[in-house]
C-alpha atoms as a PDB file:
ATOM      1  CA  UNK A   1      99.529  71.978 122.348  1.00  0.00           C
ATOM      2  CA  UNK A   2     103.550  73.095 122.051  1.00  0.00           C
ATOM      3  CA  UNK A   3     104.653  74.757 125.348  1.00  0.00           C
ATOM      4  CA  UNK A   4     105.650  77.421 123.202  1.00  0.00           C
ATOM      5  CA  UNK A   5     102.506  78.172 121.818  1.00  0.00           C
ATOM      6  CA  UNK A   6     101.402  78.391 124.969  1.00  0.00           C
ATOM      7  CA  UNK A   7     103.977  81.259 125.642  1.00  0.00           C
ATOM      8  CA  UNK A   8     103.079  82.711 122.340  1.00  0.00           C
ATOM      9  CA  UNK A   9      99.346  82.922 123.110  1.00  0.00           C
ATOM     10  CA  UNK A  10     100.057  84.382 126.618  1.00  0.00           C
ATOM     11  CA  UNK A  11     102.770  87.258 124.865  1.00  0.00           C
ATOM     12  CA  UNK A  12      99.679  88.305 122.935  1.00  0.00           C
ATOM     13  CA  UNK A  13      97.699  88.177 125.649  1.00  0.00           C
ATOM     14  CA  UNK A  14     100.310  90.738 128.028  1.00  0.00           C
ATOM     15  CA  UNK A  15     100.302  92.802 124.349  1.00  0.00           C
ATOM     16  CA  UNK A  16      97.102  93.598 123.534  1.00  0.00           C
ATOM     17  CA  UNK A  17      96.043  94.044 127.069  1.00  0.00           C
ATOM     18  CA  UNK A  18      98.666  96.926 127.779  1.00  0.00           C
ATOM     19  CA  UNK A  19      97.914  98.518 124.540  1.00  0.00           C
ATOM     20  CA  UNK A  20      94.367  98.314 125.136  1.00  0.00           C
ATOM     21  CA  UNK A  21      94.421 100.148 128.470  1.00  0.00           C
ATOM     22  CA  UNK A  22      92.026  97.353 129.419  1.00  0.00           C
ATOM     23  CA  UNK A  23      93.897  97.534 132.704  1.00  0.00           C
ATOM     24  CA  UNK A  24      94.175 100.988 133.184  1.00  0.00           C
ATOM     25  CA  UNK A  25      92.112 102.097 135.967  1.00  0.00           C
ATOM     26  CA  UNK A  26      89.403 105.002 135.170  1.00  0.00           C
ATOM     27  CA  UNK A  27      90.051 104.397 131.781  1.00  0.00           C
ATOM     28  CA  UNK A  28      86.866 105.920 130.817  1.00  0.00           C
ATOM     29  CA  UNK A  29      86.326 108.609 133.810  1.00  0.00           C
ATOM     30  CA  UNK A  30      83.992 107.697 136.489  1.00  0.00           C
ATOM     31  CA  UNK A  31      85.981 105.976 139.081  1.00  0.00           C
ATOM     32  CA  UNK A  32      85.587 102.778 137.511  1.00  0.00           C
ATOM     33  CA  UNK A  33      87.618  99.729 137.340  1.00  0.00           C
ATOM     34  CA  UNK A  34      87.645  97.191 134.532  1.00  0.00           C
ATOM     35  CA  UNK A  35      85.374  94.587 136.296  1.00  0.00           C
ATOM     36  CA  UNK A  36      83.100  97.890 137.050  1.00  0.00           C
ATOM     37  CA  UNK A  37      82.895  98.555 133.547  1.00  0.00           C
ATOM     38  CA  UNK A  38      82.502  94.896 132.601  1.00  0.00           C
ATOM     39  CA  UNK A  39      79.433  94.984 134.613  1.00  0.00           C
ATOM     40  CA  UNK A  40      77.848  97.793 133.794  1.00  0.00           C
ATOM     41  CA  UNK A  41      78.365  97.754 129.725  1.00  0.00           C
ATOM     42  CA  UNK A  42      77.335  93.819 129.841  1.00  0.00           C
ATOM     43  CA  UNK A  43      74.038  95.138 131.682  1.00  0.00           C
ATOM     44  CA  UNK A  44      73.315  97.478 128.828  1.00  0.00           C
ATOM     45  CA  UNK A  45      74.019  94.817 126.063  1.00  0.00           C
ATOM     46  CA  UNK A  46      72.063  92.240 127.531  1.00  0.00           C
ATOM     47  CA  UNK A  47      68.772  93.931 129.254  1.00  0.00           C
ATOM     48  CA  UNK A  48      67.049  91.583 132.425  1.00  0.00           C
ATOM     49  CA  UNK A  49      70.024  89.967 133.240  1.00  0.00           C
ATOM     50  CA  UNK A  50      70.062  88.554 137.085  1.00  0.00           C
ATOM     51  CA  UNK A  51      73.279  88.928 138.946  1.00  0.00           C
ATOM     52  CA  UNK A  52      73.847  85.122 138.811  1.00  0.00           C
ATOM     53  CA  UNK A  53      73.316  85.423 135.459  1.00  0.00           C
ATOM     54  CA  UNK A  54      76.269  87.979 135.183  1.00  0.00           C
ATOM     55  CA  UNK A  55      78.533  86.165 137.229  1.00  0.00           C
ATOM     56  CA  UNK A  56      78.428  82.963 135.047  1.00  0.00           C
ATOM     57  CA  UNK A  57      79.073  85.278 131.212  1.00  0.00           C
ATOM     58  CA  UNK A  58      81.598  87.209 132.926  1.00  0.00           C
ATOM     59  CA  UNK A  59      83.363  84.707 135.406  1.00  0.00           C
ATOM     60  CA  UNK A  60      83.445  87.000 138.125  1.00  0.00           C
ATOM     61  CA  UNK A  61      82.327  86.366 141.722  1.00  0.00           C
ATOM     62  CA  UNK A  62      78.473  86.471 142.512  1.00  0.00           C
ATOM     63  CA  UNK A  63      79.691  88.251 145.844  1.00  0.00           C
ATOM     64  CA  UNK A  64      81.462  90.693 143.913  1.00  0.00           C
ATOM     65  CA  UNK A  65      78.800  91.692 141.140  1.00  0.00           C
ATOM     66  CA  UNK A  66      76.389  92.248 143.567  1.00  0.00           C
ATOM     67  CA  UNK A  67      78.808  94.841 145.509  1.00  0.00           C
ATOM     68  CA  UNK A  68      79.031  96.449 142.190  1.00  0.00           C
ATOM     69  CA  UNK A  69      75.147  96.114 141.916  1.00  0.00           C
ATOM     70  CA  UNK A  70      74.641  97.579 144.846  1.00  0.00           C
ATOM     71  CA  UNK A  71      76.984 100.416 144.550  1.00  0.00           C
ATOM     72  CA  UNK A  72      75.236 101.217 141.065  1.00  0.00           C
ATOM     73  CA  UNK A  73      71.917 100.948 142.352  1.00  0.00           C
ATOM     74  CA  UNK A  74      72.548 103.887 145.284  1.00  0.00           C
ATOM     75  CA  UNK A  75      73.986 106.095 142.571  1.00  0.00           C
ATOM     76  CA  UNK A  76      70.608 105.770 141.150  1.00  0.00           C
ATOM     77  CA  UNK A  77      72.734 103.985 137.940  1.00  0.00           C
ATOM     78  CA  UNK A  78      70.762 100.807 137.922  1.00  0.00           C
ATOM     79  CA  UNK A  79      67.429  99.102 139.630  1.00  0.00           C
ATOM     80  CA  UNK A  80      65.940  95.807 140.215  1.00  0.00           C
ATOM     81  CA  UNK A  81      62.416  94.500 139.727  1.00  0.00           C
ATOM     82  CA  UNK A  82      60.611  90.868 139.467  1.00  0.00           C
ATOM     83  CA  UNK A  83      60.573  89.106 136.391  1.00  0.00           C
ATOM     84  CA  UNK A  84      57.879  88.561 134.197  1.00  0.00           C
ATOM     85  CA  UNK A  85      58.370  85.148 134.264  1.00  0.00           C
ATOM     86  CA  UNK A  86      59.127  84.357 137.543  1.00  0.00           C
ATOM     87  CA  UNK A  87      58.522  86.114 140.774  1.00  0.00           C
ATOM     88  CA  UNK A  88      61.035  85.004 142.519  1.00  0.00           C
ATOM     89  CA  UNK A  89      63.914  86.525 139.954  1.00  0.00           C
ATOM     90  CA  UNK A  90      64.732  89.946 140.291  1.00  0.00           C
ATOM     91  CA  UNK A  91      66.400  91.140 136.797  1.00  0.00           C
ATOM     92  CA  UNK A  92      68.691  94.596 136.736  1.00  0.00           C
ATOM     93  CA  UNK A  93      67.608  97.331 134.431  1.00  0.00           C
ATOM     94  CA  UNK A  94      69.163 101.320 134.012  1.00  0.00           C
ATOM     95  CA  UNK A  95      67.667 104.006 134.948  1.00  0.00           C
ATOM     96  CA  UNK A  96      67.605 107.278 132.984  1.00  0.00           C
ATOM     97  CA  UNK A  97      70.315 108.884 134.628  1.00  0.00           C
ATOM     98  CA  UNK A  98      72.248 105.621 134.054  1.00  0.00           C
ATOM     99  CA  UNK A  99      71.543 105.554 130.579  1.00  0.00           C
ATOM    100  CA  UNK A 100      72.982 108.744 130.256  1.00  0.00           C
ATOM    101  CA  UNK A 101      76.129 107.609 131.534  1.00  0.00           C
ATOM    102  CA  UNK A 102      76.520 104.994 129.362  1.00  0.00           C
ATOM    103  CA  UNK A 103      76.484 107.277 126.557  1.00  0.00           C
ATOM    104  CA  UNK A 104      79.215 109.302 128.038  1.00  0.00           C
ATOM    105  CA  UNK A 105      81.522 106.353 128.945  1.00  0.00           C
ATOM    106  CA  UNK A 106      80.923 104.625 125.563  1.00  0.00           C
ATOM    107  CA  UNK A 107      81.420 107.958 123.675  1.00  0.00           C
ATOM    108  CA  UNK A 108      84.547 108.002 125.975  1.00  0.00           C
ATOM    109  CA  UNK A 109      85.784 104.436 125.784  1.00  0.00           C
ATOM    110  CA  UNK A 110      85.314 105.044 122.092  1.00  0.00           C
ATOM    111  CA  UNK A 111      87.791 107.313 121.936  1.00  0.00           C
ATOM    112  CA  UNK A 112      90.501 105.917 123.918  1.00  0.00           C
ATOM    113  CA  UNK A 113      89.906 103.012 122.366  1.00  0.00           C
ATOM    114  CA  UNK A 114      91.157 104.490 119.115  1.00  0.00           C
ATOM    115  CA  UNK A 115      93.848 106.592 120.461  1.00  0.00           C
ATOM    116  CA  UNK A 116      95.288 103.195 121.706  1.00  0.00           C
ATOM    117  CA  UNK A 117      95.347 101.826 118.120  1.00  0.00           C
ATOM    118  CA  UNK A 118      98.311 103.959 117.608  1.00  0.00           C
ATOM    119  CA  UNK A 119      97.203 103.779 113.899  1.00  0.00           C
ATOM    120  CA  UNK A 120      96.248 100.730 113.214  1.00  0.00           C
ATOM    121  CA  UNK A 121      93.602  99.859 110.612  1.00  0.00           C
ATOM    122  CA  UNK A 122      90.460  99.007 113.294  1.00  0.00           C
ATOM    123  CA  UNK A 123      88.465  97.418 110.992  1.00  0.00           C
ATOM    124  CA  UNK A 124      91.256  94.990 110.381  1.00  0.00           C
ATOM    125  CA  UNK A 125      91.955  94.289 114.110  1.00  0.00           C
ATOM    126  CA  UNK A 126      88.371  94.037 114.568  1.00  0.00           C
ATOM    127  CA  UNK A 127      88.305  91.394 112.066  1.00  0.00           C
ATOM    128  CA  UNK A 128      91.266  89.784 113.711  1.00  0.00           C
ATOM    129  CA  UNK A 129      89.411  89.258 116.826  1.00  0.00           C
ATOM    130  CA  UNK A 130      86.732  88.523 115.549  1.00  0.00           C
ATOM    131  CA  UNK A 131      88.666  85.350 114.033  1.00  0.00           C
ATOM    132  CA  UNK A 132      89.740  84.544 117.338  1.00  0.00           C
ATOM    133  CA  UNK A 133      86.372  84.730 118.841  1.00  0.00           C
ATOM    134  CA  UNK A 134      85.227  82.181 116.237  1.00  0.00           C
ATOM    135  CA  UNK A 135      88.248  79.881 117.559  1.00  0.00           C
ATOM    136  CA  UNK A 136      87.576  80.211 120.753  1.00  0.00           C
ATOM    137  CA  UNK A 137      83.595  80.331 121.196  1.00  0.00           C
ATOM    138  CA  UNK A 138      82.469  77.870 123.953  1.00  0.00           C
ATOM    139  CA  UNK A 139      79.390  76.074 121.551  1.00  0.00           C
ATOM    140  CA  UNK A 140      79.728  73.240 123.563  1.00  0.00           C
ATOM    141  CA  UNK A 141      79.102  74.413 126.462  1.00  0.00           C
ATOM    142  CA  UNK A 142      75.040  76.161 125.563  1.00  0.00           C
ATOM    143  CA  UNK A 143      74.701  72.828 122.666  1.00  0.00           C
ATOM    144  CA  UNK A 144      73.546  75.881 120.315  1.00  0.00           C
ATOM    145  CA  UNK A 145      74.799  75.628 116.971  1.00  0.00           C
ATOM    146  CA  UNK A 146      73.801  78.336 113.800  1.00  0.00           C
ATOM    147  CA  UNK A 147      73.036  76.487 110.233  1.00  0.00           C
ATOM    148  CA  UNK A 148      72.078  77.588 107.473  1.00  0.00           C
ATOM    149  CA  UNK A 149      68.535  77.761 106.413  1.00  0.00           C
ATOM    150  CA  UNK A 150      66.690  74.569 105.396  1.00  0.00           C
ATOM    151  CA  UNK A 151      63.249  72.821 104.865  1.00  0.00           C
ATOM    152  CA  UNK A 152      60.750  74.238 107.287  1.00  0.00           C
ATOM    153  CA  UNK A 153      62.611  77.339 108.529  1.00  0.00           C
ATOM    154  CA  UNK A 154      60.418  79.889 106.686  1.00  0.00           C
ATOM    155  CA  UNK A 155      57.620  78.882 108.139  1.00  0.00           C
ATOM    156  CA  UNK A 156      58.987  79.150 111.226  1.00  0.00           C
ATOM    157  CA  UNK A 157      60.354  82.366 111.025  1.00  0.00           C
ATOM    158  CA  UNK A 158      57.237  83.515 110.064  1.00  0.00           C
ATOM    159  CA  UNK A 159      55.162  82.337 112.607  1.00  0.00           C
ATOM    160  CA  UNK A 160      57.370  83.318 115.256  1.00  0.00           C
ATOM    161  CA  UNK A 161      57.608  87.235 114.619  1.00  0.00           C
ATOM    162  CA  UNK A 162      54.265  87.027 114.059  1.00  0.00           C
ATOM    163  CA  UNK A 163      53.516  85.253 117.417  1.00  0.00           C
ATOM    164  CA  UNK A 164      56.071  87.895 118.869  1.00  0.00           C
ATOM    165  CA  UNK A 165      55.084  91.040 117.120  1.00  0.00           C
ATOM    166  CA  UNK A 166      51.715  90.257 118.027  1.00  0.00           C
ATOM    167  CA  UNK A 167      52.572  91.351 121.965  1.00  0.00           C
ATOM    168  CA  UNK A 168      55.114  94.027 121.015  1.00  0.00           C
ATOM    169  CA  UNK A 169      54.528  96.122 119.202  1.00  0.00           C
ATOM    170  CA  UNK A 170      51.060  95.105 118.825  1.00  0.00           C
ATOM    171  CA  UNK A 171      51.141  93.729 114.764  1.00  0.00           C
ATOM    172  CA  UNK A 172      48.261  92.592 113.192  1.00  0.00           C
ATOM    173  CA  UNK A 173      47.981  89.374 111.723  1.00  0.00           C
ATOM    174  CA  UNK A 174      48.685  90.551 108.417  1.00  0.00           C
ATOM    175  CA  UNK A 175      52.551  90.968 109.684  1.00  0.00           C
ATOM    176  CA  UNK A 176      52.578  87.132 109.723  1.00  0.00           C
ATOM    177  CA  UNK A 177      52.147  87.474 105.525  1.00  0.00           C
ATOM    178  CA  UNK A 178      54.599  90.242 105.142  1.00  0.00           C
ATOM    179  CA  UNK A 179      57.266  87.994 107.031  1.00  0.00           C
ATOM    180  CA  UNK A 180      56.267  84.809 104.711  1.00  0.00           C
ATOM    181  CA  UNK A 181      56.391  87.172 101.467  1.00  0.00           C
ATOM    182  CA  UNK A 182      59.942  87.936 102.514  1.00  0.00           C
ATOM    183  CA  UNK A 183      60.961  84.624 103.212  1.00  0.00           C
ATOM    184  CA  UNK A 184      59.117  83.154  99.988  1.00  0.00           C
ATOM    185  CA  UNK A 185      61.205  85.670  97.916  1.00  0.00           C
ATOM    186  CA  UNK A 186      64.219  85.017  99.353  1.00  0.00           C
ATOM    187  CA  UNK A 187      63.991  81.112  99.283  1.00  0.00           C
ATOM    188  CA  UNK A 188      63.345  81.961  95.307  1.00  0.00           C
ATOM    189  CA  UNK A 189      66.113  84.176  94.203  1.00  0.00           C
ATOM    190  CA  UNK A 190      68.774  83.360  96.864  1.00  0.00           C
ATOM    191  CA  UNK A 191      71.606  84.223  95.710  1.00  0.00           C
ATOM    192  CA  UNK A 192      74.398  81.704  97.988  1.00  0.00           C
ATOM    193  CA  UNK A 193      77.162  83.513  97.154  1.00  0.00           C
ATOM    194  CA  UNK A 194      75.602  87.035  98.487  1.00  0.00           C
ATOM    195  CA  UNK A 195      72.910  86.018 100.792  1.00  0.00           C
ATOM    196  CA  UNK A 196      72.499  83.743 103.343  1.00  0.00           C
ATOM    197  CA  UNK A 197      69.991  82.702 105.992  1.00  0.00           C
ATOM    198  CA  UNK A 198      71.226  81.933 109.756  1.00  0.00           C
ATOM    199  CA  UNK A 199      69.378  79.529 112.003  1.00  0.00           C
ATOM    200  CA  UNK A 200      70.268  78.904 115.485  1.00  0.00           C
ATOM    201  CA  UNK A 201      69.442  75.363 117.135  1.00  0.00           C
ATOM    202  CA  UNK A 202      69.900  73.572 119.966  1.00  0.00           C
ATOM    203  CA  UNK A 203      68.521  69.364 120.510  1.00  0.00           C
ATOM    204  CA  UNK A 204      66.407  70.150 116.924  1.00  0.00           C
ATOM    205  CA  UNK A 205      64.608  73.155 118.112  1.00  0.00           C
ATOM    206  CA  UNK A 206      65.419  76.598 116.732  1.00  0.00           C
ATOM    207  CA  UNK A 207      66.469  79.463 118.724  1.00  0.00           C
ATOM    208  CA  UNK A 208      66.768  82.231 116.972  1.00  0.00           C
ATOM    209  CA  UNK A 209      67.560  83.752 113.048  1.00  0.00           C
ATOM    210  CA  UNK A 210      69.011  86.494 110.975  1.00  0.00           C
ATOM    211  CA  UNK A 211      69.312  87.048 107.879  1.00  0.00           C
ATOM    212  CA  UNK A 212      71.593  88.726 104.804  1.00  0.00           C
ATOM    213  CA  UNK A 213      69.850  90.019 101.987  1.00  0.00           C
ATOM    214  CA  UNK A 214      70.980  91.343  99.259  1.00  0.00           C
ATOM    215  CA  UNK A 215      69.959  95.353  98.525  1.00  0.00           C
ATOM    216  CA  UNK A 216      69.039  97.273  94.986  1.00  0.00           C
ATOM    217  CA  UNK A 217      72.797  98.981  95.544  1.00  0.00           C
ATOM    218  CA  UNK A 218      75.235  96.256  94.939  1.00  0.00           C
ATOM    219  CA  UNK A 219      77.407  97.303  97.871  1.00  0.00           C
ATOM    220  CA  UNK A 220      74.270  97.129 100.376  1.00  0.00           C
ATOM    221  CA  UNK A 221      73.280  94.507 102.326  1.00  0.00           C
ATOM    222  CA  UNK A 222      70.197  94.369 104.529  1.00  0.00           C
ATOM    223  CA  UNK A 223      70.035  92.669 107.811  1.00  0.00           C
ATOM    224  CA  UNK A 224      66.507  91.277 108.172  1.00  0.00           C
ATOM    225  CA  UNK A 225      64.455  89.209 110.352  1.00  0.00           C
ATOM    226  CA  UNK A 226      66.456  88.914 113.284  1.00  0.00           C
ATOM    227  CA  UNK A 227      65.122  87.169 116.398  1.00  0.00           C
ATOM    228  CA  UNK A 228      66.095  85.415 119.240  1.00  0.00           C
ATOM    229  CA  UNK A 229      63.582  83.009 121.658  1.00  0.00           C
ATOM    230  CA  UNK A 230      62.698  84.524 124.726  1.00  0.00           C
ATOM    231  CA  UNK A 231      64.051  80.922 126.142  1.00  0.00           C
ATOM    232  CA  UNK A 232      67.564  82.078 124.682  1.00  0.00           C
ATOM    233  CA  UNK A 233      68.136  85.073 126.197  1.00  0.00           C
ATOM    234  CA  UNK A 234      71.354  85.621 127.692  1.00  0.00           C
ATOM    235  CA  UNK A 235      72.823  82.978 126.258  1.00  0.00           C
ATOM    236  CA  UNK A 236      74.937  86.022 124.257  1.00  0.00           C
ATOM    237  CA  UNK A 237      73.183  84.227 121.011  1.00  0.00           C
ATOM    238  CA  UNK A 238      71.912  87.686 119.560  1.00  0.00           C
ATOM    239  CA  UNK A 239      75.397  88.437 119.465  1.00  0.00           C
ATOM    240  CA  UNK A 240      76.755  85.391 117.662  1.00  0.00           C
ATOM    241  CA  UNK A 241      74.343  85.664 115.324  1.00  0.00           C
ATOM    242  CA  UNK A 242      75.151  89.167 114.586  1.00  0.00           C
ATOM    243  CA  UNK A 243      78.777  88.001 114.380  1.00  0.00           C
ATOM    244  CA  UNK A 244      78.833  85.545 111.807  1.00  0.00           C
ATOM    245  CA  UNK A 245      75.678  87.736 109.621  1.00  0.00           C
ATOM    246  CA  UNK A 246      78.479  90.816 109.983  1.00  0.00           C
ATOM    247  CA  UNK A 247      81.231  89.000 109.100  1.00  0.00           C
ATOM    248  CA  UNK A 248      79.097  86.972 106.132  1.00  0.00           C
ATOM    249  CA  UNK A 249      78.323  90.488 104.644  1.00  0.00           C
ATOM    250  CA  UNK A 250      82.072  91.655 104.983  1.00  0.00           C
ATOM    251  CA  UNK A 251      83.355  88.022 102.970  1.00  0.00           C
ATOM    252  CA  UNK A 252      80.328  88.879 100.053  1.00  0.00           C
ATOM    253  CA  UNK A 253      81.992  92.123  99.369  1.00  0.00           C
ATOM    254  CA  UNK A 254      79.377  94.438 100.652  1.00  0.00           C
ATOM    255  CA  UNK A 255      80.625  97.672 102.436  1.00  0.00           C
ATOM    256  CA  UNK A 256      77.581  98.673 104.024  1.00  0.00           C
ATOM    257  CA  UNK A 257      74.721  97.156 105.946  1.00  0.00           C
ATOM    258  CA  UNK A 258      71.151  98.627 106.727  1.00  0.00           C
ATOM    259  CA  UNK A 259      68.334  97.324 108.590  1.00  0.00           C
ATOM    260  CA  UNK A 260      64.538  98.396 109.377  1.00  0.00           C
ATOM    261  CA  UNK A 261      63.504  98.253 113.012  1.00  0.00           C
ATOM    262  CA  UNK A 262      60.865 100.202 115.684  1.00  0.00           C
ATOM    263  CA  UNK A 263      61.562 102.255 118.208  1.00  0.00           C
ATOM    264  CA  UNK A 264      59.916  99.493 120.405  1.00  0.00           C
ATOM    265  CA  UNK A 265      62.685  96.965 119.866  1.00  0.00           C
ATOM    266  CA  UNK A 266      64.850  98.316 123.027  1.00  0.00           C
ATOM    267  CA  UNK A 267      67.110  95.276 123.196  1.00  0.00           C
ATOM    268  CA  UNK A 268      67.665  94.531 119.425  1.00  0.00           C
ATOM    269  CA  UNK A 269      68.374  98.402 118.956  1.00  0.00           C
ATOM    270  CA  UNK A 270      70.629  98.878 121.780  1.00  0.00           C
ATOM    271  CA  UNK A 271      72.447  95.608 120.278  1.00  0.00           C
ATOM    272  CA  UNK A 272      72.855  97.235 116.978  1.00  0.00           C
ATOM    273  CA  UNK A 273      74.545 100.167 118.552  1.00  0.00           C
ATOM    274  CA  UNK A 274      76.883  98.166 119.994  1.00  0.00           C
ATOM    275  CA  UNK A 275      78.128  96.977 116.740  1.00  0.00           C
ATOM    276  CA  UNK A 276      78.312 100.479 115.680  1.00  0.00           C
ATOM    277  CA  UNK A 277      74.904 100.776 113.175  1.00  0.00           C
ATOM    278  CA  UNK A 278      73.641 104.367 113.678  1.00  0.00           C
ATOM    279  CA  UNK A 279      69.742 105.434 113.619  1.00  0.00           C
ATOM    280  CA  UNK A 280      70.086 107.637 109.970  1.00  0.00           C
ATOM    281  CA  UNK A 281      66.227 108.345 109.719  1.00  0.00           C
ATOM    282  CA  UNK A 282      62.912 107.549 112.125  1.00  0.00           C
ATOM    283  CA  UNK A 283      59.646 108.092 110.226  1.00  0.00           C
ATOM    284  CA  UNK A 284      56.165 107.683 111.953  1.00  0.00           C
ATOM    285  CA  UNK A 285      53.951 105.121 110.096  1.00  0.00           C
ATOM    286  CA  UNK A 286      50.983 103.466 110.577  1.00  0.00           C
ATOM    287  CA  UNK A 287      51.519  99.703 109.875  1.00  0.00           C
ATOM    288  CA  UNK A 288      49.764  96.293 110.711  1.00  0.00           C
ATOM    289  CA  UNK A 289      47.068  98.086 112.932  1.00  0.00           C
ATOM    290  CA  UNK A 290      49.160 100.603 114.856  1.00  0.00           C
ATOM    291  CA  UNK A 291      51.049 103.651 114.644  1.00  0.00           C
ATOM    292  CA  UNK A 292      54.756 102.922 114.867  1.00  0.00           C
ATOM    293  CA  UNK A 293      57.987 104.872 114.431  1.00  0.00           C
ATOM    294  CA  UNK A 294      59.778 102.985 112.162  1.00  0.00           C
ATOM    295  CA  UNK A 295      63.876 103.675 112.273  1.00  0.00           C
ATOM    296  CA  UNK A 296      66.695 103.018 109.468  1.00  0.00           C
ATOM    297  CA  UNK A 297      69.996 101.890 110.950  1.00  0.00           C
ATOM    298  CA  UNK A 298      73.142 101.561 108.843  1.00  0.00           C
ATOM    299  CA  UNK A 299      76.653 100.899 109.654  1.00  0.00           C
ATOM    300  CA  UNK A 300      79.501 100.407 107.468  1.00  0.00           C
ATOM    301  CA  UNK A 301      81.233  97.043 106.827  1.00  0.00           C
END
């Protein structure tokens, strides 16, 4: 690369930093710096994480994340307990009273956020970045790559939300024939310039899918049948595959997106806030052997 592309990449990076704010101190209220809010937002986006964990997606000290741990944990913000899966792993998790903060600081950064703009179209900066992102993601670094769909997917993606939704929420087997329906239909009336299918992979085994489907309103899409392996998890796949889904929907022409979910999907749902879908209706069903509350989230594109 040109020197001077060099200097042009770090003029945008002294530009959009300042007019960020993203090194203004107490930005957002609370005291907290920008590697304090780095922390604490990434441990509400990614649920379970383990401070090495953080230290590696953020590239920040493991001596100084767990200062910030700790400092969050004697407010009462955050606490720790073993992992499910191994004993000798303590993951991070937010309390009540730090959940409530969250909401307050995102509400906050939110706004600032906007302010900053001075303007600007967001959803065309946000697409801008976005575009960078794409340039810059490290696949080589996890191996994981996202395809589209191909022979044998279905099936897969059937069995494993059954196998899933078996534990939580607690679905029948029948849910395991409402996920193949879906997938039959959609392998038969795909439509590739509208819909697509997203499977993620690493070494030939699949990680995780999404999907965009088209709606009965034109401008509607749906965002179905999204999953990531347990094995996967903080790996920031969920988010790449919401990514490229999102930013599929936005190059079909849709302007809206909705999606179907339970209130028992904690880390999917907080996810979806993140990328600004909003809970427009929760209606209490019974479904697949068990009473669920079964949300509509839409957000527009």
């Amino acid at each position: 690369m040109h020197t001077k592309d060099i200097a042009r990449l770090r003029r945008f990076n002294r530009r959009y930093i300042t007019q960020l704010g993203l090194f203004a101190r107490d930005d957002v209220g609370e005291g907290l710096s920008v590697s304090d809010l780095r922390v604490f937002f990434e441990i509400i986006d990614d649920p379970g994480l383990t401070a090495r964990q953080l230290s590696a997606d953020l590239d920040i000290d493991e001596g100084q994340i767990s200062r910030i741990l700790k400092r969050y944990i004697d407010m009462g913000w955050l606490n720790r307990k073993r992992s499910a899966g191994d004993a000798r792993r303590k993951q991070i998790e937010i309390t009540s009273e730090g959940r409530k903060l969250y909401e307050t600081l995102n509400a906050r950064a939110d706004e600032k956020t906007l302010l900053r703009l001075r303007g600007a179209d967001p959803a065309a900066v946000a697409n801008a970045m976005d575009g960078i992102l794409d340039l810059l993601r490290p696949t080589e670094q996890t191996g994981v790559a996202i395809r589209d769909i191909s022979f044998g997917d279905p099936g897969w993606v059937a069995q494993r939300h059954s196998e899933t939704y078996s534990v939580d929420p607690g679905f029948s087997p029948e849910f395991e024939l409402f996920v193949f329906d879906i997938m039959a239909n959609f392998v038969r009336t795909k439509d590739p310039a509208r819909e697509r299918g997203f499977i993620a992979h690493r070494n030939g085994h699949r990680l995780g899918s999404i999907f965009c489907m088209a709606a009965d309103v034109p401008d509607l899409a749906k965002l179905r049948l999204f999953f990531v392996e347990p094995t996967a998890r903080g790996l920031g796949l969920g988010r790449r595959l919401m990514d490229d889904c999102l930013s599929f929907a936005r190059g079909a022409g849709y302007k809206r997106m909705t999606l179907m979910t339970h209130e028992t999907q904690s880390t999917a749902r907080q996810l979806y806030v993140r990328y600004g879908f909003k809970c427009t209706s929760a209606t209490p069903v019974h479904n697949f052997g068990r009473d669920a509350l079964e949300e509509i989230w839409d957000v527009n594109l």
